[in-house]
N, C-alpha and C. Protein backbone atom coordinates (compact mmCIF):
# COMPACT_ATOMS: atom_id res chain seq x y z
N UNK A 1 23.97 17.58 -95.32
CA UNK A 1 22.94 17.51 -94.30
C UNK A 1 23.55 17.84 -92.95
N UNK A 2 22.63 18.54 -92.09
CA UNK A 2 23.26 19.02 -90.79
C UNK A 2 23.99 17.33 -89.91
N UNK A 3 24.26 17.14 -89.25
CA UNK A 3 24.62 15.99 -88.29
C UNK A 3 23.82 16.12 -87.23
N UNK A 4 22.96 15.19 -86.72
CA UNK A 4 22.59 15.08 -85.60
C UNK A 4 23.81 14.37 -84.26
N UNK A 5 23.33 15.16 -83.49
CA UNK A 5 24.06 14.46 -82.13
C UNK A 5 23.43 14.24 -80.78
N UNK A 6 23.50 13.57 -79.98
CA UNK A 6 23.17 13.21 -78.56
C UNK A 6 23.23 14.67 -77.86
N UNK A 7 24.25 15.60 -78.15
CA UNK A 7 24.23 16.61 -77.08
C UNK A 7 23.55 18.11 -77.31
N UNK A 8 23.69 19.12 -76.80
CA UNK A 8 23.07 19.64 -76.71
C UNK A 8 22.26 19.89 -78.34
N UNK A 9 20.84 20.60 -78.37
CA UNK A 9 20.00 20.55 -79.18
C UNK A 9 20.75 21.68 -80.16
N UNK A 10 20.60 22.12 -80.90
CA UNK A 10 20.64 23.01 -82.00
C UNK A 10 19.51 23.97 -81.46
N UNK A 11 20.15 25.70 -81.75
CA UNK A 11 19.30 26.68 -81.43
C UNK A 11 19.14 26.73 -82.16
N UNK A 12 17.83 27.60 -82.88
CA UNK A 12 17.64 27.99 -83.53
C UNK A 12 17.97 29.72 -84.10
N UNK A 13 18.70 30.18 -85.04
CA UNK A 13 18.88 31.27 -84.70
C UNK A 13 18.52 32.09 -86.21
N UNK A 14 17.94 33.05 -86.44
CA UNK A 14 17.64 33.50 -87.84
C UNK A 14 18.85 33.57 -88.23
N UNK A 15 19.99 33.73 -88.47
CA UNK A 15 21.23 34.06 -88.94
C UNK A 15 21.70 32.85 -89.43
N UNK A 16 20.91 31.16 -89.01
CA UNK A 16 21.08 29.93 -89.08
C UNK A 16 20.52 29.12 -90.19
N UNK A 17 19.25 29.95 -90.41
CA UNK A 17 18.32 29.38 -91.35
C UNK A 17 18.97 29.21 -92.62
N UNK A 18 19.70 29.75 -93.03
CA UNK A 18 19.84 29.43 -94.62
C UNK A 18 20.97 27.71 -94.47
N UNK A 19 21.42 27.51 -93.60
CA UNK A 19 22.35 26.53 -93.62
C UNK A 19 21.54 25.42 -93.34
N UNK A 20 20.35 25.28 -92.72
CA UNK A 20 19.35 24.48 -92.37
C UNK A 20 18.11 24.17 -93.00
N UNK A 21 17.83 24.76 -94.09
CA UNK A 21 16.74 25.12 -95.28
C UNK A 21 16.07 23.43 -95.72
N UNK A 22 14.74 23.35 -95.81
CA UNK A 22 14.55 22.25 -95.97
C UNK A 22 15.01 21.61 -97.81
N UNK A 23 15.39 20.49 -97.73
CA UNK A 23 15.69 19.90 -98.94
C UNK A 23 15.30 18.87 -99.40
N UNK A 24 15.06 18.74 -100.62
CA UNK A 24 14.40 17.62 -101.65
C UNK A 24 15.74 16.79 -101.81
N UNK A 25 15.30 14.98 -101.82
CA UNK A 25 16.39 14.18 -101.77
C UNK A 25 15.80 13.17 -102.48
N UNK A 26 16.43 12.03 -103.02
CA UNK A 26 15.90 10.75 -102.65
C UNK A 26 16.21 9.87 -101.85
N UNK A 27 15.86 9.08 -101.21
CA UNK A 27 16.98 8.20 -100.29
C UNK A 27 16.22 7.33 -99.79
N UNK A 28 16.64 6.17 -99.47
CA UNK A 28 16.14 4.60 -99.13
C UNK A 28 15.98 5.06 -97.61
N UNK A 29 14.63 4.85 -97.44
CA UNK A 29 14.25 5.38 -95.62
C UNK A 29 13.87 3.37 -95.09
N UNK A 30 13.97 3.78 -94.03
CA UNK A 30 13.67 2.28 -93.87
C UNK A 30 13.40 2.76 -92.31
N UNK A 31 12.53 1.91 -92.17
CA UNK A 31 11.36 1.71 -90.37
C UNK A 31 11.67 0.77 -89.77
N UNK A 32 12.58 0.16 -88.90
CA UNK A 32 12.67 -1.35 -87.89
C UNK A 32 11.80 -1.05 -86.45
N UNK A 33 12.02 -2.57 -86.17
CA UNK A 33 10.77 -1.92 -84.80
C UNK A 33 10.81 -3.28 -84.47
N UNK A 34 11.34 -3.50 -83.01
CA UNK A 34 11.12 -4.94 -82.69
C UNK A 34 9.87 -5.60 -82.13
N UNK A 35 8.93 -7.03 -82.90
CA UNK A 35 7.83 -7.52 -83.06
C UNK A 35 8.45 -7.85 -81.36
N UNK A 36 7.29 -8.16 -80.85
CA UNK A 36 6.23 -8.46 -79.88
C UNK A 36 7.06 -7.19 -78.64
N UNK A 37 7.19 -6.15 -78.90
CA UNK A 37 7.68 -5.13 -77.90
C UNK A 37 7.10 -4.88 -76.69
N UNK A 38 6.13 -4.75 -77.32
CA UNK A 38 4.68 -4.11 -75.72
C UNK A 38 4.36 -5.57 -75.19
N UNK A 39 4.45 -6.76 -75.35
CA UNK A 39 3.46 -8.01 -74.76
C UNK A 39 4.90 -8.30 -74.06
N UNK A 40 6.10 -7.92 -74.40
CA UNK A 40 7.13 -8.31 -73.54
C UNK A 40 7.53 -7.55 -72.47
N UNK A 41 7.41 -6.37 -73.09
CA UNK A 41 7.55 -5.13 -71.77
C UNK A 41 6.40 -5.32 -70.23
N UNK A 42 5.46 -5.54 -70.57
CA UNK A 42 4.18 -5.63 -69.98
C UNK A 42 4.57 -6.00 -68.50
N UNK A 43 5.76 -7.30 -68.69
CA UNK A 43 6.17 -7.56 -67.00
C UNK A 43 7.22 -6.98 -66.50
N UNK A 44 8.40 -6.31 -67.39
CA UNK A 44 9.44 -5.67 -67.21
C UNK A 44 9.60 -3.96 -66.27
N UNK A 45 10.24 -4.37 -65.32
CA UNK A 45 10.53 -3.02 -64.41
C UNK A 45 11.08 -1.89 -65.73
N UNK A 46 10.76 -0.69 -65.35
CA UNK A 46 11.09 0.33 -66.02
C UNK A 46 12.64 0.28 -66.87
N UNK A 47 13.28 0.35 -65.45
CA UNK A 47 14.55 0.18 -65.65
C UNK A 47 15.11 -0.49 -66.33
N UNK A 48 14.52 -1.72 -66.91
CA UNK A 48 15.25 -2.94 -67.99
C UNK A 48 14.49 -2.81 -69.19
N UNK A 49 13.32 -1.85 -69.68
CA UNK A 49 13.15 -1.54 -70.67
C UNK A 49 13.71 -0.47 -70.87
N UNK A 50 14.22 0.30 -70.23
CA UNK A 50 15.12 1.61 -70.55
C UNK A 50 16.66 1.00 -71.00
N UNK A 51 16.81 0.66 -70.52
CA UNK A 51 18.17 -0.52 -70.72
C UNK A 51 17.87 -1.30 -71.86
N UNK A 52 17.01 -2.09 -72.30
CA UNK A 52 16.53 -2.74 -73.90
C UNK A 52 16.49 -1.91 -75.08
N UNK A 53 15.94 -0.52 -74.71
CA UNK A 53 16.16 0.06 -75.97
C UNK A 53 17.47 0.84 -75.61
N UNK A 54 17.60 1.32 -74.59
CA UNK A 54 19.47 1.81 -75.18
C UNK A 54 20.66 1.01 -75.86
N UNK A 55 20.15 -0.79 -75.37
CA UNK A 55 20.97 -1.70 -75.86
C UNK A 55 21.05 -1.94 -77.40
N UNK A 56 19.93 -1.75 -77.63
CA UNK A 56 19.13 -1.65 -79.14
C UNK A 56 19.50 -0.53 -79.58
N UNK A 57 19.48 1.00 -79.18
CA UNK A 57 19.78 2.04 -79.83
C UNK A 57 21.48 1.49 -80.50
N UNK A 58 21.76 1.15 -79.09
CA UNK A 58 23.51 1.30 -79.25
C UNK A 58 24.25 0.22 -80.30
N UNK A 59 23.40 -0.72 -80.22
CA UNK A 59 23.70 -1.50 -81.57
C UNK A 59 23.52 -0.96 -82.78
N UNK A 60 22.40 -0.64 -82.97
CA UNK A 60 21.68 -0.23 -84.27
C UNK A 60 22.77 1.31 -84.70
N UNK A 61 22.83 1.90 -83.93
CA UNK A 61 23.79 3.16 -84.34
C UNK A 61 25.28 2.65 -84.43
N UNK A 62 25.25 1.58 -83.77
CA UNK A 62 27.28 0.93 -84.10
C UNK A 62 27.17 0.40 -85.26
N UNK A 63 25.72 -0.25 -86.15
CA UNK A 63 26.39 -1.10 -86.97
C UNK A 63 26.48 0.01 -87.89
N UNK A 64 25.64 1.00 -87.93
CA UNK A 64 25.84 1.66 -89.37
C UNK A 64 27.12 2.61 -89.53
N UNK A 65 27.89 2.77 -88.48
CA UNK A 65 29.64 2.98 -88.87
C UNK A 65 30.19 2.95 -89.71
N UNK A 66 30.51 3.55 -90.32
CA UNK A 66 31.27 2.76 -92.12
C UNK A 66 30.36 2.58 -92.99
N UNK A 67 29.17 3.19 -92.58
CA UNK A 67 28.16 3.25 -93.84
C UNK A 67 27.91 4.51 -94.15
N UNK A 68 27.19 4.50 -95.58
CA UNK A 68 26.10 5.70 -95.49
C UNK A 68 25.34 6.05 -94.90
N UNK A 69 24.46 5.15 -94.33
CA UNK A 69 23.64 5.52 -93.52
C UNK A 69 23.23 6.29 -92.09
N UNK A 70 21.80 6.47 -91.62
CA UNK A 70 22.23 7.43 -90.50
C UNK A 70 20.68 7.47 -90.30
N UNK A 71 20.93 7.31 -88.60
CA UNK A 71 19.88 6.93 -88.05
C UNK A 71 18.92 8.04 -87.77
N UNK A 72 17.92 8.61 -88.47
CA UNK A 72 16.91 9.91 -88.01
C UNK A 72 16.66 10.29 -87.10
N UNK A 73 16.22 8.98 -86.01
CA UNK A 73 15.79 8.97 -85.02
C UNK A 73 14.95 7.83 -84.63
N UNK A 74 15.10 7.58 -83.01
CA UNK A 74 14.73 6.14 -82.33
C UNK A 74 13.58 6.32 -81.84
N UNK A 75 12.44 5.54 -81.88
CA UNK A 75 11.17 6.04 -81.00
C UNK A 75 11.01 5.30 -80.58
N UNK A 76 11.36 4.71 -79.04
CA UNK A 76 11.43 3.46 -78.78
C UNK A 76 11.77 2.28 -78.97
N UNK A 77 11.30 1.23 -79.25
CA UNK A 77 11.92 -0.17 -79.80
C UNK A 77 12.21 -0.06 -81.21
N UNK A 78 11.24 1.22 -81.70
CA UNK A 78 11.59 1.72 -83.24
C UNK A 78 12.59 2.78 -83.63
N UNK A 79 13.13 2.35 -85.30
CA UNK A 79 14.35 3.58 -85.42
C UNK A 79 13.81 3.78 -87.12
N UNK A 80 14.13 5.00 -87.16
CA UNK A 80 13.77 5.73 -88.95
C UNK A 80 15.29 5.80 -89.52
N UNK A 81 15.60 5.34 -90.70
CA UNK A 81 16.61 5.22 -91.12
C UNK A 81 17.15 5.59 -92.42
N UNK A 82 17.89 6.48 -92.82
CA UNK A 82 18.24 6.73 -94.61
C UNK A 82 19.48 6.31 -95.03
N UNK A 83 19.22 6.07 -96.10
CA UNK A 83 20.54 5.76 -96.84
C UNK A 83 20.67 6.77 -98.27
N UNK A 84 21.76 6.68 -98.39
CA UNK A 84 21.46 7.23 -99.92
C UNK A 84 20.93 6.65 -101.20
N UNK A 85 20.25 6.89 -102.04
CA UNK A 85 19.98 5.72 -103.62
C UNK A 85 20.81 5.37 -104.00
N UNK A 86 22.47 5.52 -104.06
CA UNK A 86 23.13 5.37 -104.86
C UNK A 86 23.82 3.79 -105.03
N UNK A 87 23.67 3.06 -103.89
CA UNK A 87 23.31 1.70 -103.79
C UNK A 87 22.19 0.90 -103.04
N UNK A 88 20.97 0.46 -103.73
CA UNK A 88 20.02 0.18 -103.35
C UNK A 88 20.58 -1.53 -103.14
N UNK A 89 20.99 -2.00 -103.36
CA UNK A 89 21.79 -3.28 -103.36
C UNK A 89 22.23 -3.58 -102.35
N UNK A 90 23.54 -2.67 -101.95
CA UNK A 90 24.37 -2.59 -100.83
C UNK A 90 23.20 -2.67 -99.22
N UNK A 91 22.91 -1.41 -99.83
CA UNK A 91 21.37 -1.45 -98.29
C UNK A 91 20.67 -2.57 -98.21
N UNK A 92 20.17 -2.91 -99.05
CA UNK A 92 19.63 -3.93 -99.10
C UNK A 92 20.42 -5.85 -98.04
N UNK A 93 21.20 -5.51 -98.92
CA UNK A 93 22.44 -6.31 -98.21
C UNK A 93 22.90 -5.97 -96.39
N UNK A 94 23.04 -5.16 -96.31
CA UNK A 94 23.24 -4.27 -94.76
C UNK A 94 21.50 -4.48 -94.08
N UNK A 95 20.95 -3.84 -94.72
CA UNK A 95 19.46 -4.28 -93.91
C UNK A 95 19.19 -6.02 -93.74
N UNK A 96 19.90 -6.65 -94.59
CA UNK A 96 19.68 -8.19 -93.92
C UNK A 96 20.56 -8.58 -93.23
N UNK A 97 21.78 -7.95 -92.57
CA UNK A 97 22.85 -8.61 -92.01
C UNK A 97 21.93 -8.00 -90.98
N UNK A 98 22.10 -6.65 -90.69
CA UNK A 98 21.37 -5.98 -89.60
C UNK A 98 20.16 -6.54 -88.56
N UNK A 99 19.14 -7.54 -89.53
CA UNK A 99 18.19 -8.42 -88.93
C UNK A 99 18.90 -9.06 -88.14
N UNK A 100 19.71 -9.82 -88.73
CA UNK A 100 19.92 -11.15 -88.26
C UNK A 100 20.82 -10.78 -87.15
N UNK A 101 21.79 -9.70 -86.91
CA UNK A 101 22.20 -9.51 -86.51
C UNK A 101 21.79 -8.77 -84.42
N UNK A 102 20.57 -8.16 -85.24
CA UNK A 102 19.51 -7.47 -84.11
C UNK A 102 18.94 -8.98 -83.46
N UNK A 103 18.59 -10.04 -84.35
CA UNK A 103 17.93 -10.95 -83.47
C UNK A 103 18.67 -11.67 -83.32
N UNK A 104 19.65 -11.96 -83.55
CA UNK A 104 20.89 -13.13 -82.74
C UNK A 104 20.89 -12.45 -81.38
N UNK A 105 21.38 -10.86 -81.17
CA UNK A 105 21.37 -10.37 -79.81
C UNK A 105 20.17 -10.56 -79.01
N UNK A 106 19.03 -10.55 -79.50
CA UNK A 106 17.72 -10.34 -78.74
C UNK A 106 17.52 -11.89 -78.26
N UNK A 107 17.90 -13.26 -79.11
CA UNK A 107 18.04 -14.28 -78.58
C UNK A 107 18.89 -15.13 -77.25
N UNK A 108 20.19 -14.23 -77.80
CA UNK A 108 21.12 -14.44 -76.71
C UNK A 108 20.71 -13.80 -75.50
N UNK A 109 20.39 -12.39 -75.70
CA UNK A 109 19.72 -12.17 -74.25
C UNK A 109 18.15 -12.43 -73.72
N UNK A 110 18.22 -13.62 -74.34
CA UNK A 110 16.65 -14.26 -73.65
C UNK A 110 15.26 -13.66 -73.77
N UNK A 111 15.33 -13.12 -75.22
CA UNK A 111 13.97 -12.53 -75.78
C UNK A 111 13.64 -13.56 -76.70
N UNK A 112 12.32 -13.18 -76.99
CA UNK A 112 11.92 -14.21 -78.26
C UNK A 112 11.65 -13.10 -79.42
N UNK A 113 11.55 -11.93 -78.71
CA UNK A 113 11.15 -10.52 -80.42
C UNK A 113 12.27 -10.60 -81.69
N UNK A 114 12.27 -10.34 -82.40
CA UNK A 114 12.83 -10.30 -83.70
C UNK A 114 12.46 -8.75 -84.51
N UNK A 115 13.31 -8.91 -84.93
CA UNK A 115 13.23 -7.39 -85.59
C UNK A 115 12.78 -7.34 -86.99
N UNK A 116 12.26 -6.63 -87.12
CA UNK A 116 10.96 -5.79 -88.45
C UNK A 116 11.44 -4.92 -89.06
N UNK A 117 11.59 -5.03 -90.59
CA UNK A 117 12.39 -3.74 -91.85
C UNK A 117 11.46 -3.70 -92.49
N UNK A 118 11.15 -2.36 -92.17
CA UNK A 118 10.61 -2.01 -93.94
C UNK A 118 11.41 -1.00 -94.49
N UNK A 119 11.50 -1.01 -95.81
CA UNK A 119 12.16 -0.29 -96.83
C UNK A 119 11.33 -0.05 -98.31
N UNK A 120 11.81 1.70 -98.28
CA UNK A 120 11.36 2.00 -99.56
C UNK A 120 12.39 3.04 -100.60
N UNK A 121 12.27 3.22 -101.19
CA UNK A 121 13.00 4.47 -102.10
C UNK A 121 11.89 5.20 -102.75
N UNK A 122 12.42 6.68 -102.50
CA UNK A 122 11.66 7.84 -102.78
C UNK A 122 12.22 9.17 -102.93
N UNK A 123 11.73 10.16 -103.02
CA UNK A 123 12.08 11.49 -102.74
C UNK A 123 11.52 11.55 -101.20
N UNK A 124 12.28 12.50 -100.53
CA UNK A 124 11.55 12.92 -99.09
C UNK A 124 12.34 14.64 -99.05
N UNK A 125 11.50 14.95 -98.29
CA UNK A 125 12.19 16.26 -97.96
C UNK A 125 13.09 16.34 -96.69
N UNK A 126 13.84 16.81 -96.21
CA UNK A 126 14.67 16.61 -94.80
C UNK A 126 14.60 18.42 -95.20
N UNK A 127 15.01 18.23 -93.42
CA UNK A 127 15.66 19.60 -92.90
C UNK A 127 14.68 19.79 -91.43
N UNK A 128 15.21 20.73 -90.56
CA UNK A 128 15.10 21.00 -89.21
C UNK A 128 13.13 21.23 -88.83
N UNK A 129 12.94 20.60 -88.36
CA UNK A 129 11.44 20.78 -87.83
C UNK A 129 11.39 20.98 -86.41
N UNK A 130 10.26 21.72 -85.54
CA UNK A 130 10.25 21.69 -84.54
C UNK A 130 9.93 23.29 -84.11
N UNK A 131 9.94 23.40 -82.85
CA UNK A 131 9.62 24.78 -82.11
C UNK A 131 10.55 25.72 -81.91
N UNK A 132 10.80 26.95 -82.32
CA UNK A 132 11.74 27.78 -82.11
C UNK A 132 12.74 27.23 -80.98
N UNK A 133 12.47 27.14 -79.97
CA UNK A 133 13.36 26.54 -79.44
C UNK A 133 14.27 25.37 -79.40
N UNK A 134 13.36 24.33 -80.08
CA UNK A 134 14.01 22.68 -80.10
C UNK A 134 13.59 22.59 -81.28
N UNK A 135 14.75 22.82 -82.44
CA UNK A 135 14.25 22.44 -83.90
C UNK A 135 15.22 20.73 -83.94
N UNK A 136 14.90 20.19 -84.44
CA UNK A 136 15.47 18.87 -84.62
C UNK A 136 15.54 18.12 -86.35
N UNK A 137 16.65 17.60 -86.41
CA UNK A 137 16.54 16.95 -88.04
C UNK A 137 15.57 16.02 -88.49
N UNK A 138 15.14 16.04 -89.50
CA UNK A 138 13.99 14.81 -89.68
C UNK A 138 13.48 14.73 -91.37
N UNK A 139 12.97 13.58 -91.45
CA UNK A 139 12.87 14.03 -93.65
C UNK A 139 11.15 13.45 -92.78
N UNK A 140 10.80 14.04 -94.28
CA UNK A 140 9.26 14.17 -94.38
C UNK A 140 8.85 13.98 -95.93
N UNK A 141 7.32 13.11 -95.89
CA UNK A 141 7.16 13.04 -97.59
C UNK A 141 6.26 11.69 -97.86
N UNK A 142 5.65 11.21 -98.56
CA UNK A 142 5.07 10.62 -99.44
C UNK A 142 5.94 9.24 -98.65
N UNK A 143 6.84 9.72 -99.25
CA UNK A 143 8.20 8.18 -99.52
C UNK A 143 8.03 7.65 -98.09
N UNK A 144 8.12 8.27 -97.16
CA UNK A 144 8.22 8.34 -95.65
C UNK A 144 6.75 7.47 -95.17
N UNK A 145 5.40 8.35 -95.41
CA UNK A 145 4.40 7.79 -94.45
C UNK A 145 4.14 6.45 -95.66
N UNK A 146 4.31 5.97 -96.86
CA UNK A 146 4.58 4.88 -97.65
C UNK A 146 5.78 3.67 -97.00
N UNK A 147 6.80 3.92 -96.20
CA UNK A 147 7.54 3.42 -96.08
C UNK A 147 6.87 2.75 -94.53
N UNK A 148 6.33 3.67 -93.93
CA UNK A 148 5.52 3.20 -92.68
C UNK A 148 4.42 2.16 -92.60
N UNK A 149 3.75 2.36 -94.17
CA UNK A 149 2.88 1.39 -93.85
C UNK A 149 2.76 0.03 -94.52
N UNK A 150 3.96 -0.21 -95.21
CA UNK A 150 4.18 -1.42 -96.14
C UNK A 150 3.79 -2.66 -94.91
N UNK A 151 3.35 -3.52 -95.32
CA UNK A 151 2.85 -4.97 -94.82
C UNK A 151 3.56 -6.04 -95.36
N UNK A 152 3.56 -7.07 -94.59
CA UNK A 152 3.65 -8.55 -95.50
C UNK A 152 4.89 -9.29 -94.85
N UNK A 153 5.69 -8.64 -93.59
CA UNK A 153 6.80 -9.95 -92.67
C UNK A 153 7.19 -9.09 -91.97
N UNK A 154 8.31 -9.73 -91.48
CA UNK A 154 9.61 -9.44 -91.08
C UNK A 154 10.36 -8.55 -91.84
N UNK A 155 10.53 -8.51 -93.04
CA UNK A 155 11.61 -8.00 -93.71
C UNK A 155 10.71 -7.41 -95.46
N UNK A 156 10.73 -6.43 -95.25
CA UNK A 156 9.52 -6.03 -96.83
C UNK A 156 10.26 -4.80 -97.25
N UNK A 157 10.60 -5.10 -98.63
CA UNK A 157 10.96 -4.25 -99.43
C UNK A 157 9.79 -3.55 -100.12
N UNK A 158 9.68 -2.50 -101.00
CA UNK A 158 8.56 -2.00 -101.56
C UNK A 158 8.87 -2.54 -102.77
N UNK A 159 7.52 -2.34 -103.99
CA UNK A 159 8.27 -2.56 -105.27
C UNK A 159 8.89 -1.73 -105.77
N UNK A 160 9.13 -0.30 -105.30
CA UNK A 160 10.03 0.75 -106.09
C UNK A 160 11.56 0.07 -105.71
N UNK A 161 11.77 -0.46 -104.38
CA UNK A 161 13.29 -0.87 -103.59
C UNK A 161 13.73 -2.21 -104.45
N UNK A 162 12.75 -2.76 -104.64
CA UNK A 162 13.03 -3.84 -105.54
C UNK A 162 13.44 -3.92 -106.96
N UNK A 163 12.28 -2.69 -107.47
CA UNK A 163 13.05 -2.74 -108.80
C UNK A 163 14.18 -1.93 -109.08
N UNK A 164 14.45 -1.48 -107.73
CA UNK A 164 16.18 -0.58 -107.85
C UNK A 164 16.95 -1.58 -107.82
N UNK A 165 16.82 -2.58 -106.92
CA UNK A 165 17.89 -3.65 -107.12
C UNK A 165 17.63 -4.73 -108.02
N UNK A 166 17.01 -4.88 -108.89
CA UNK A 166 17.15 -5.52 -109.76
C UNK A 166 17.84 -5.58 -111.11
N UNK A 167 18.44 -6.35 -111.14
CA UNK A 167 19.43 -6.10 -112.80
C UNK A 167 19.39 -5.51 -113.94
């Protein structure tokens, strides 16, 4: 898969396309998004919600270091996330340290939000989307807008994620 980075964008160039071609995968996508975001922002100067989610980006992209995983992309208080299938266990395991870990910080710095996982396993497609000019990495698919709309806490596995980790 290409690498995304912070700096400059990826051109697009016909001579590029075959290295960038969209691809069929499976992989554990997972959606976080910290609960009560907007009712907390509501009194906050610009500047310290710009600062909340970079604090948040910058965590969330340090812990997964030494993992498989890899962050798609942040949309605010929210981040899209893959892993590979090949341990649905392990993720599983990492997505609960990761909670607890996101809301110990959000406590210590005098929030009351807590952070929100959902997780699924699927096929998705990845590869570069976007406008000739600003193509950007991203997976797309079934597995994906399924993984968006799972219900039921804080922390929700699907039943496909579940019965991967089960014995």
């Amino acid at each position: 898969m290409p690498e995304c980075n912070s700096g400059p964008q990826f051109r697009w160039r016909p001579s590029a396309v075959s290295r960038f071609m969209p691809e069929k995968e499976n992989l554990i996508v997972v959606f976080t998004d910290m609960r009560g975001f907007a009712r907390l922002t509501e009194s906050m100067a610009d500047e310290d919600i710009f600062q909340l989610i970079s604090d948040f980006s910058e965590r969330t992209g340090h812990s997964l270091q030494g993992t498989n995983g890899r962050v798609i992309k942040f949309i605010g208080d929210a981040a899209l996330i893959t892993f590979p299938d090949d341990d649905p266990a392990g993720t599983v395991k990492f997505l609960r340290q990761l909670k607890t870990d996101i809301d110990s910080w959000l406590q210590s710095s005098g929030y009351s939000n807590s952070l929100a996982i959902r997780a699924h396993i699927g096929p998705v497609i990845s590869g570069m989307i976007g406008t000739d000019d600003d193509k950007r990495f991203d997976i797309i698919g079934k597995t994906v807008n399924q993984t968006a709309m799972l219900k039921g806490g804080e922390f929700v596995l699907s039943d496909e994620l579940q019965a991967a980790i089960a014995p």
